[in-house]
C-alpha atoms as a PDB file:
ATOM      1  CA  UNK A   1      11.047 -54.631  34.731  1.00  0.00           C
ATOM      2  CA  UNK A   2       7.690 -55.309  33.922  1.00  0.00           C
ATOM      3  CA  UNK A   3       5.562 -52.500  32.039  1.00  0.00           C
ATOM      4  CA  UNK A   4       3.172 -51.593  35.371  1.00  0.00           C
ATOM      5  CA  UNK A   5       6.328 -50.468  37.216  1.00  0.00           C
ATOM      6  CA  UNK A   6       7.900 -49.179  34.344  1.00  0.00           C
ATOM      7  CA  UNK A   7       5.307 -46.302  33.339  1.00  0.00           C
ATOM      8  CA  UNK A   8       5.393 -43.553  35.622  1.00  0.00           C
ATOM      9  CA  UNK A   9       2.036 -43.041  37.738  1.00  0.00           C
ATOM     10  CA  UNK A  10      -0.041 -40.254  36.559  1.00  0.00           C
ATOM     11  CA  UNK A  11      -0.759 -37.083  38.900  1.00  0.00           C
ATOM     12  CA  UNK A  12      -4.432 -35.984  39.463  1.00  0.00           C
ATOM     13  CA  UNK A  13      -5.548 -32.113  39.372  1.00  0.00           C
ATOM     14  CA  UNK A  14      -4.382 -31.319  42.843  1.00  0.00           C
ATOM     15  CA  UNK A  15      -0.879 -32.935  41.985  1.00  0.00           C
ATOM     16  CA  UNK A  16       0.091 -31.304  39.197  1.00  0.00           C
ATOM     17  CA  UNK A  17      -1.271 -28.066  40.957  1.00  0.00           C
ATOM     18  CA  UNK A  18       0.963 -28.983  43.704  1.00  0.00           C
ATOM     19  CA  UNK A  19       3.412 -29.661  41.690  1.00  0.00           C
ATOM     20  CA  UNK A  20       4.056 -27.031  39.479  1.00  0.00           C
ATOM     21  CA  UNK A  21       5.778 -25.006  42.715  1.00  0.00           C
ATOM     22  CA  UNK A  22       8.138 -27.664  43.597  1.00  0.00           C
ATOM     23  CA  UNK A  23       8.366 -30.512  40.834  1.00  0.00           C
ATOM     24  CA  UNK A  24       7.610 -28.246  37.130  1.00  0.00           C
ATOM     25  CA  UNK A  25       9.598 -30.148  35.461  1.00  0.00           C
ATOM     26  CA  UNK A  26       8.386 -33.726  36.446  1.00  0.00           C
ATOM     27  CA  UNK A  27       5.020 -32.056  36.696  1.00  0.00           C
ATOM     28  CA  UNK A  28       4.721 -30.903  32.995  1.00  0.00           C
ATOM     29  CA  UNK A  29       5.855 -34.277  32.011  1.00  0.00           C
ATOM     30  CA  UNK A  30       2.521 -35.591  33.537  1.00  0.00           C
ATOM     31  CA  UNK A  31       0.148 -33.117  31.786  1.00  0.00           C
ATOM     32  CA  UNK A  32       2.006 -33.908  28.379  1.00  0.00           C
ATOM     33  CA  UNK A  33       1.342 -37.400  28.860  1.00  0.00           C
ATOM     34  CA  UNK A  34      -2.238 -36.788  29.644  1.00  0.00           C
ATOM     35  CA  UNK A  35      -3.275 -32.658  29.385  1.00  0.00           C
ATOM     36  CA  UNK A  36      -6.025 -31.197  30.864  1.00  0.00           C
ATOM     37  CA  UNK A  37      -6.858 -27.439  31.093  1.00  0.00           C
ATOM     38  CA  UNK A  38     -10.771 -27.182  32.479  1.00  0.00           C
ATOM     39  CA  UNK A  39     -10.638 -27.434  35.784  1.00  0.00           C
ATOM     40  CA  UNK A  40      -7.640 -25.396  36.376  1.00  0.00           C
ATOM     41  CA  UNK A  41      -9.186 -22.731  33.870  1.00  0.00           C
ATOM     42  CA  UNK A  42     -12.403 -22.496  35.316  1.00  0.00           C
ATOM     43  CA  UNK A  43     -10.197 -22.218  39.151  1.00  0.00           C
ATOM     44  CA  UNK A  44      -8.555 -19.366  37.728  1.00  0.00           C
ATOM     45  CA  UNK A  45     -12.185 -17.737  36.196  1.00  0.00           C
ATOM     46  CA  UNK A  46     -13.766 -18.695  39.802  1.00  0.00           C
ATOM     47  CA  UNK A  47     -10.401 -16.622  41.476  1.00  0.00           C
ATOM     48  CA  UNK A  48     -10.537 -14.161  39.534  1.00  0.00           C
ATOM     49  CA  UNK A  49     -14.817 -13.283  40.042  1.00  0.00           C
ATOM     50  CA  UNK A  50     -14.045 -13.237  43.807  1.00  0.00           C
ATOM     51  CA  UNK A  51     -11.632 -11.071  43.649  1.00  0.00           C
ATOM     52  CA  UNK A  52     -13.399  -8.164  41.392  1.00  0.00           C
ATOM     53  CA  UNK A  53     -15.992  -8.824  44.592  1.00  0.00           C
ATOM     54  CA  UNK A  54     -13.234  -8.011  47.046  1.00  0.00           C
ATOM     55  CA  UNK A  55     -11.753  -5.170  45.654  1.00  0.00           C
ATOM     56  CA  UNK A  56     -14.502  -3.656  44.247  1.00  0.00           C
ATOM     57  CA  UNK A  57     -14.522  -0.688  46.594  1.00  0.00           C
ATOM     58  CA  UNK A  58     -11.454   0.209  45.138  1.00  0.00           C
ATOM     59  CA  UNK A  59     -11.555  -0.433  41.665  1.00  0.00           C
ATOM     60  CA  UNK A  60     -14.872   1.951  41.435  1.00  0.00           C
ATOM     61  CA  UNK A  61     -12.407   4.861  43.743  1.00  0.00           C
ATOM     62  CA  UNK A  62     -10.361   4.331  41.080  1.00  0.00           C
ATOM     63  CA  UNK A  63     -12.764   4.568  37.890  1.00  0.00           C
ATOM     64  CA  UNK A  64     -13.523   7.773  39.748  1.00  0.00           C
ATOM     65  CA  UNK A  65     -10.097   9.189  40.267  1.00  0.00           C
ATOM     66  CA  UNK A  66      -9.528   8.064  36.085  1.00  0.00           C
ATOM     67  CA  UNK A  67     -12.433   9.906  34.951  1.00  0.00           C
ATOM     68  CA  UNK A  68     -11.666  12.989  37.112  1.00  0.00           C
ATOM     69  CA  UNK A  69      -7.967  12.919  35.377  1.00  0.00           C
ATOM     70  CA  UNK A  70      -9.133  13.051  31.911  1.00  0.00           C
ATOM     71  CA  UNK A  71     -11.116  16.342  32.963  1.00  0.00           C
ATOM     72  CA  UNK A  72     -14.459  15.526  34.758  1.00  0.00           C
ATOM     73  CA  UNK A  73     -15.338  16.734  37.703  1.00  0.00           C
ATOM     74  CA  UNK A  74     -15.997  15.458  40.779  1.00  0.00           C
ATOM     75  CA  UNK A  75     -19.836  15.348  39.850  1.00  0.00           C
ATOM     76  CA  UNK A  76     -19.495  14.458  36.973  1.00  0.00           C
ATOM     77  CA  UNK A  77     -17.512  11.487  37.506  1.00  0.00           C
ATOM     78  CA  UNK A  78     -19.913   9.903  40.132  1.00  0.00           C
ATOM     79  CA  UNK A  79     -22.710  10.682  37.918  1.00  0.00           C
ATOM     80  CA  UNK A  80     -21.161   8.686  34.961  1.00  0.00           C
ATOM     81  CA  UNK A  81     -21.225   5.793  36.830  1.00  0.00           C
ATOM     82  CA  UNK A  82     -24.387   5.658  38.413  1.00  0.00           C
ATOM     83  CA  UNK A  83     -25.422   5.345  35.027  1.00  0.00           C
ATOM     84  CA  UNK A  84     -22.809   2.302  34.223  1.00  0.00           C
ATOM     85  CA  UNK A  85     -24.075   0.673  37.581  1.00  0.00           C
ATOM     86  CA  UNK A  86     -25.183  -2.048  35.798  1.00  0.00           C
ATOM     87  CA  UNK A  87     -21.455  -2.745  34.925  1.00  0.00           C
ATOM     88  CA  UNK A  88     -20.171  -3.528  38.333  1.00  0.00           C
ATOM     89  CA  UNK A  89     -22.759  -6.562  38.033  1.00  0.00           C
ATOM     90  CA  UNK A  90     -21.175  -7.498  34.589  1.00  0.00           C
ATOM     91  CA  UNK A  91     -17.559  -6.834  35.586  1.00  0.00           C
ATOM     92  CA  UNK A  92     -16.994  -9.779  37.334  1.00  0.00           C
ATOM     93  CA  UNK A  93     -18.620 -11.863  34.886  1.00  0.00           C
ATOM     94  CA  UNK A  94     -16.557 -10.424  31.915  1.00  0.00           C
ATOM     95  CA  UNK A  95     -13.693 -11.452  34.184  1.00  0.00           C
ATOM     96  CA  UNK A  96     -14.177 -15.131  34.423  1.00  0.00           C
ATOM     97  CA  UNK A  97     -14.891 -15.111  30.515  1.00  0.00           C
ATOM     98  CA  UNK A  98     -11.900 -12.954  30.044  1.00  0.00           C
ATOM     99  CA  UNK A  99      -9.698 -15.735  31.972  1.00  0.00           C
ATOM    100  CA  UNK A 100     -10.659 -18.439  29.120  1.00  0.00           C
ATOM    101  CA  UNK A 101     -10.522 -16.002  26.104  1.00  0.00           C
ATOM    102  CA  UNK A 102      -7.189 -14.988  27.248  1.00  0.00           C
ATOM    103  CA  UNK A 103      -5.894 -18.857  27.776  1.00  0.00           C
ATOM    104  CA  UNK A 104      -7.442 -19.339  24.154  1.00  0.00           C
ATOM    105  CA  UNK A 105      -5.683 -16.671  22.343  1.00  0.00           C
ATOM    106  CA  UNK A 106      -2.169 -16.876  23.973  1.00  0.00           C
ATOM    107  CA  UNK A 107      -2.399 -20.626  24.458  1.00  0.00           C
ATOM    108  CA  UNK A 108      -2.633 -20.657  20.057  1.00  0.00           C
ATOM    109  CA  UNK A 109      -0.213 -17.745  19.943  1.00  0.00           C
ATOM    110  CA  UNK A 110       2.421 -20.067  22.017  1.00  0.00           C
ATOM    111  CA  UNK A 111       1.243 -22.991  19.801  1.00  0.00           C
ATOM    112  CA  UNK A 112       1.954 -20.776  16.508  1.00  0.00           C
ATOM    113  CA  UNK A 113       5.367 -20.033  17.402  1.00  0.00           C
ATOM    114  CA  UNK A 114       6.324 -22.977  18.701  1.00  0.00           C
ATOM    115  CA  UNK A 115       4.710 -25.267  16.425  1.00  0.00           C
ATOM    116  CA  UNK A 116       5.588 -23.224  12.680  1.00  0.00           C
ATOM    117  CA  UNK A 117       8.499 -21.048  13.550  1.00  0.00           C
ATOM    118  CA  UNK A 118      10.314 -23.412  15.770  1.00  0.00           C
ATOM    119  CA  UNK A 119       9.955 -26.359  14.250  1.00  0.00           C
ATOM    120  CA  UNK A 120       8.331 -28.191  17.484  1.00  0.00           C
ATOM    121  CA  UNK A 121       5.539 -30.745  17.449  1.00  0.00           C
ATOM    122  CA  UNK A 122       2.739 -30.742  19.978  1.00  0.00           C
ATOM    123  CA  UNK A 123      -0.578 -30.481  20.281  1.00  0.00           C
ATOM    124  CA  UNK A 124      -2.825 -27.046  21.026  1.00  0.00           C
ATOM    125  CA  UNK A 125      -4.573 -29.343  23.975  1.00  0.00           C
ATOM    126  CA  UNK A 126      -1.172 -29.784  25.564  1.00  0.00           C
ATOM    127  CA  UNK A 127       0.090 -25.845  25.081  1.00  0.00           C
ATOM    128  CA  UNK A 128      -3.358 -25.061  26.514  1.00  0.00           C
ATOM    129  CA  UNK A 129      -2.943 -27.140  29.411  1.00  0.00           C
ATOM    130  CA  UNK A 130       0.712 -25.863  30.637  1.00  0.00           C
ATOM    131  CA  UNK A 131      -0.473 -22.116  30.234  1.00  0.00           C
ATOM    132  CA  UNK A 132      -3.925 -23.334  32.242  1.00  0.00           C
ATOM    133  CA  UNK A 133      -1.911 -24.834  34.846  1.00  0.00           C
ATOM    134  CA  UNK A 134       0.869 -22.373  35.321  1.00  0.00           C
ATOM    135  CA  UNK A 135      -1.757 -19.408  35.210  1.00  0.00           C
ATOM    136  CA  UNK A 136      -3.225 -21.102  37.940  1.00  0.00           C
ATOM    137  CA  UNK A 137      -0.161 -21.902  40.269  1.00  0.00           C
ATOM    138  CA  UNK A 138       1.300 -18.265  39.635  1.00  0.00           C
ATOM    139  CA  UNK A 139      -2.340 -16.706  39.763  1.00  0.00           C
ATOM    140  CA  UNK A 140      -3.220 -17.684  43.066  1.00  0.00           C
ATOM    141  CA  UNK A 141       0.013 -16.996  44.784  1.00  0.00           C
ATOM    142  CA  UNK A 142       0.282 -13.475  43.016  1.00  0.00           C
ATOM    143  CA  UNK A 143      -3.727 -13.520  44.078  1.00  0.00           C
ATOM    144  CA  UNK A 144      -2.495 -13.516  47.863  1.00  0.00           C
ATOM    145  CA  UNK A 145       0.201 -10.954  47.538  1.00  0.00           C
ATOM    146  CA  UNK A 146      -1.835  -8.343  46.061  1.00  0.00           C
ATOM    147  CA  UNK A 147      -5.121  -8.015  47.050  1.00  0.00           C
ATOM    148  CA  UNK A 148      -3.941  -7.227  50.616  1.00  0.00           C
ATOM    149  CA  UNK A 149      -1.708  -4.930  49.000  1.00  0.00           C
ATOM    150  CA  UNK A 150      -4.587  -2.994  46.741  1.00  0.00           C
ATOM    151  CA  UNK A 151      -6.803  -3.158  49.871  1.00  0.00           C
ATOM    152  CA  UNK A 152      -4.362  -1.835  52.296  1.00  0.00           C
ATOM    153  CA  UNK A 153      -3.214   1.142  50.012  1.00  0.00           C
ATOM    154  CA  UNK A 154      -6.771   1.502  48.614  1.00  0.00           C
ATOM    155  CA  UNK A 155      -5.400   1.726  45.243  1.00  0.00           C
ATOM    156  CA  UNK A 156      -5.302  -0.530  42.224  1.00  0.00           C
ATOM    157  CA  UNK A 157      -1.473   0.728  41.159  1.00  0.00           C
ATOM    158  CA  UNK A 158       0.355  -1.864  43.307  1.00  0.00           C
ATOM    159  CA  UNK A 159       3.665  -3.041  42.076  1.00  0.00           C
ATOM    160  CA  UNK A 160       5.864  -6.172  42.445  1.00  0.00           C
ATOM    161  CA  UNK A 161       8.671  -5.791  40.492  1.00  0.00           C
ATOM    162  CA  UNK A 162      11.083  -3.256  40.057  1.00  0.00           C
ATOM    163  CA  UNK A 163       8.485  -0.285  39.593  1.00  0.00           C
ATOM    164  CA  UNK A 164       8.148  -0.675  42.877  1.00  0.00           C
ATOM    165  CA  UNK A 165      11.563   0.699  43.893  1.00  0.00           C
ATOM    166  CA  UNK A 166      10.554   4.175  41.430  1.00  0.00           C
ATOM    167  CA  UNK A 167       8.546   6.961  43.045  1.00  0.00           C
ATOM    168  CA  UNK A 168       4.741   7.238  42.081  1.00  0.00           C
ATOM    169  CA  UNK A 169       5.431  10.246  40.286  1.00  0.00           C
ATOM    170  CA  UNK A 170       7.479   8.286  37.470  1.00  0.00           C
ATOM    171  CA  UNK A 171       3.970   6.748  36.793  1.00  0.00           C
ATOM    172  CA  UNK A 172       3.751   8.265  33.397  1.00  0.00           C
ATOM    173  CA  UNK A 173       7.376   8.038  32.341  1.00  0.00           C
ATOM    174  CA  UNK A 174       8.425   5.737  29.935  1.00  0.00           C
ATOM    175  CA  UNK A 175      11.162   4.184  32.697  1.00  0.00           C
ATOM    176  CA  UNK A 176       8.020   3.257  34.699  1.00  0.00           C
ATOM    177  CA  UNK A 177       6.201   1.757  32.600  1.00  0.00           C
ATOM    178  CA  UNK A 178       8.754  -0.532  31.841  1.00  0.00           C
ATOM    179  CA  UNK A 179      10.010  -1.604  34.754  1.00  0.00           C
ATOM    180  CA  UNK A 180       6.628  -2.195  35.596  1.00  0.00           C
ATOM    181  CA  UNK A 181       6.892  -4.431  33.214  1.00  0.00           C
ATOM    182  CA  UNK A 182       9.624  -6.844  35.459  1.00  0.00           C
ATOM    183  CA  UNK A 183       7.181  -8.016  37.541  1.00  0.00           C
ATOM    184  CA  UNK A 184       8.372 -10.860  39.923  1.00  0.00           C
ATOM    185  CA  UNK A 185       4.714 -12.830  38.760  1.00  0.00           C
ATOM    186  CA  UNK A 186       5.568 -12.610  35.639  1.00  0.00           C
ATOM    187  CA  UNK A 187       9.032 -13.531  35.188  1.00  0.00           C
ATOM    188  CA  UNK A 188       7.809 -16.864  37.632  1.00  0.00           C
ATOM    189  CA  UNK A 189       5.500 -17.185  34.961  1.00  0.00           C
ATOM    190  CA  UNK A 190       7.636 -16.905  32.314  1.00  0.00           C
ATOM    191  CA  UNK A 191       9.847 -19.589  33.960  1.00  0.00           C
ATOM    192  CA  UNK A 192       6.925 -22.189  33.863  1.00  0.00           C
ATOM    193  CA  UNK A 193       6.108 -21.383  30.463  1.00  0.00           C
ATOM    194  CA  UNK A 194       9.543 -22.362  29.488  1.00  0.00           C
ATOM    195  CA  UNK A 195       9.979 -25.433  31.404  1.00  0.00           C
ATOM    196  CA  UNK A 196       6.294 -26.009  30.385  1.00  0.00           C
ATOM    197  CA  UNK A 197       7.151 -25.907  27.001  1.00  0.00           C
ATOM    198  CA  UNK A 198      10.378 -27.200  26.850  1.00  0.00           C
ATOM    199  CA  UNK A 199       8.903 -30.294  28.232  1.00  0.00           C
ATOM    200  CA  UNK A 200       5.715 -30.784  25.475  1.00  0.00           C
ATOM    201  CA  UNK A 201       7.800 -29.749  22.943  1.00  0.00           C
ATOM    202  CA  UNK A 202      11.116 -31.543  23.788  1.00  0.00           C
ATOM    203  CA  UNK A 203      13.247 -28.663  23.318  1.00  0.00           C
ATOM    204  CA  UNK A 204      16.402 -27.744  25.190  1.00  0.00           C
ATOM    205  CA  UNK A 205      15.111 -24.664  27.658  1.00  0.00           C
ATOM    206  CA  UNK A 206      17.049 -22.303  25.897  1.00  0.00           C
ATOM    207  CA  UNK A 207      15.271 -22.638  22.804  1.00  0.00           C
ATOM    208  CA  UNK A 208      11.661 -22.553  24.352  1.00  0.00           C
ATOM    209  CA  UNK A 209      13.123 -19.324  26.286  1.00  0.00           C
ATOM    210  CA  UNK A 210      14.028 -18.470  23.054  1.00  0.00           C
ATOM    211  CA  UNK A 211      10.387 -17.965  21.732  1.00  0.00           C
ATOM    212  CA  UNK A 212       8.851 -17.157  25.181  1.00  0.00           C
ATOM    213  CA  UNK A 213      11.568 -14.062  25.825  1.00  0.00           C
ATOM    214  CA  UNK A 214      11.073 -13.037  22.037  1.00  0.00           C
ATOM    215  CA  UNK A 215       6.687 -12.856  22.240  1.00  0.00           C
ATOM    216  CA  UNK A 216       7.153 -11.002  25.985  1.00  0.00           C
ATOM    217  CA  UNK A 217       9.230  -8.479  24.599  1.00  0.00           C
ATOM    218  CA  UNK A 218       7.109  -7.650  21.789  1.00  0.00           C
ATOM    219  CA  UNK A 219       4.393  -7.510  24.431  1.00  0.00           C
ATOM    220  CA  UNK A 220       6.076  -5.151  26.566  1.00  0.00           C
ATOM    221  CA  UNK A 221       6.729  -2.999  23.280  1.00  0.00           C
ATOM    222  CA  UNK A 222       3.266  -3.017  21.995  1.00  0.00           C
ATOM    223  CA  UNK A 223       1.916  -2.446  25.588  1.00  0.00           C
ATOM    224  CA  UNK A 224       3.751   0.711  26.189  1.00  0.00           C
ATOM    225  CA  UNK A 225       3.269   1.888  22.516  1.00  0.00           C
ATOM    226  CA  UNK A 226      -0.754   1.527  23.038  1.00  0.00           C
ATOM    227  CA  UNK A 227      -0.494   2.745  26.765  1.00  0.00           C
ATOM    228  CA  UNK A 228       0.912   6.199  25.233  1.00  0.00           C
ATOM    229  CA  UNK A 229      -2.407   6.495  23.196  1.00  0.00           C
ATOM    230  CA  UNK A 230      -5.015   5.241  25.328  1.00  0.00           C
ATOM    231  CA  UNK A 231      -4.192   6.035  29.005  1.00  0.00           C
ATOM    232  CA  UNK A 232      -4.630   3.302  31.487  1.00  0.00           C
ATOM    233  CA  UNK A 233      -3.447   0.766  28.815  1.00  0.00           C
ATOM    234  CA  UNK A 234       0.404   0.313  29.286  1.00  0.00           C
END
């Protein structure tokens, strides 16, 4: 076998995209051989602009209804943000930047962990480039699911996971913020980030799991422990 046939051809952008819904595995092996996280990132930032847009209506409804919780009136409320107006202009542009900070910092978080407590060898390029690609795949799907959703119910508390099977009243309660925790998006991105990792990292998928269960539990745990003292958080 001769060394053209022998080396597996490499995927472009819309491949791997593709890809990572019905090959991950063969997928990730790709972007470890040659990563690439721009395009996919910058996707993601781009998704994630237009939909502020879309649901804008209800995301200011629901700055309202927040601000009229924590004791305002109805005046009041409406008042406050006429004078933040100039924040629905920056919202969706702190969006798109929030897409890359947040691929930055949990891309070097994964790296961390991976790289110094379990012993693996890889590259922060190549941990940047499965989260970039499996935040895309999982974002765009879980993009199409819930916007309808949000603008259907005209609320920004939609849930799909098991909070959804707990009445609206639990929203407070410790149980619901947990379960809202389980969210079917999630734990699909979860899955990538294992196989993902497993793959870059050449680990058996019960040690990447391993490190990817342990940081999403601490998550949920420091999530709910901040939600109780800043509402809105958890």
């Amino acid at each position: 076998m001769n060394r053209e046939t022998a080396e597996p051809k490499e995927k472009n952008f819309l491949a791997k995209w593709i890809g990572i819904y019905f090959s991950p595995s063969e997928t990730f092996a790709s972007i470890e051989r040659k990563p690439d996280w721009v395009l996919p990132l910058l996707i993601t930032a781009l998704v994630s602009i237009a939909v502020i847009f879309i649901i804008a209506p209800v995301l200011h409804d629901s700055q309202i209804q927040a601000m009229m919780d924590r004791g305002m009136s109805e005046d009041q409320a409406y008042q406050a943000m006429d004078r933040m107006s100039i924040f629905k202009y920056l919202t969706p542009v702190f969006g798109g930047i929030g897409v890359f900070i947040a691929a930055f910092v949990l891309s070097g978080i994964f790296y961390l962990v991976f790289n110094f407590f379990l012993g693996g060898e890889s590259s922060y390029k190549k941990v940047l480039s499965v989260y970039s690609y499996t935040g895309l795949a999982v974002g765009i799907v879980g993009t199409i699911v819930r916007v309808p959703l949000v603008l259907a119910k005209g609320t920004m508390k939609v849930q799909t996971g098991l909070a959804a099977f707990l009445p609206q009243d639990m929203q407070g309660r410790f149980l619901y913020k947990l379960f809202a925790k389980f969210d079917i998006f999630t734990i699909w991105e979860i899955v990538l980030l294992i196989i993902g990792l497993s793959v870059i990292y050449k680990f058996s998928k019960g040690k990447s799991a391993s490190g990817i269960i342990a940081l999403w539990l601490i998550w949920i745990v420091i999530s709910i422990l901040l939600g109780n003292l800043i509402p809105g958080m958890a």
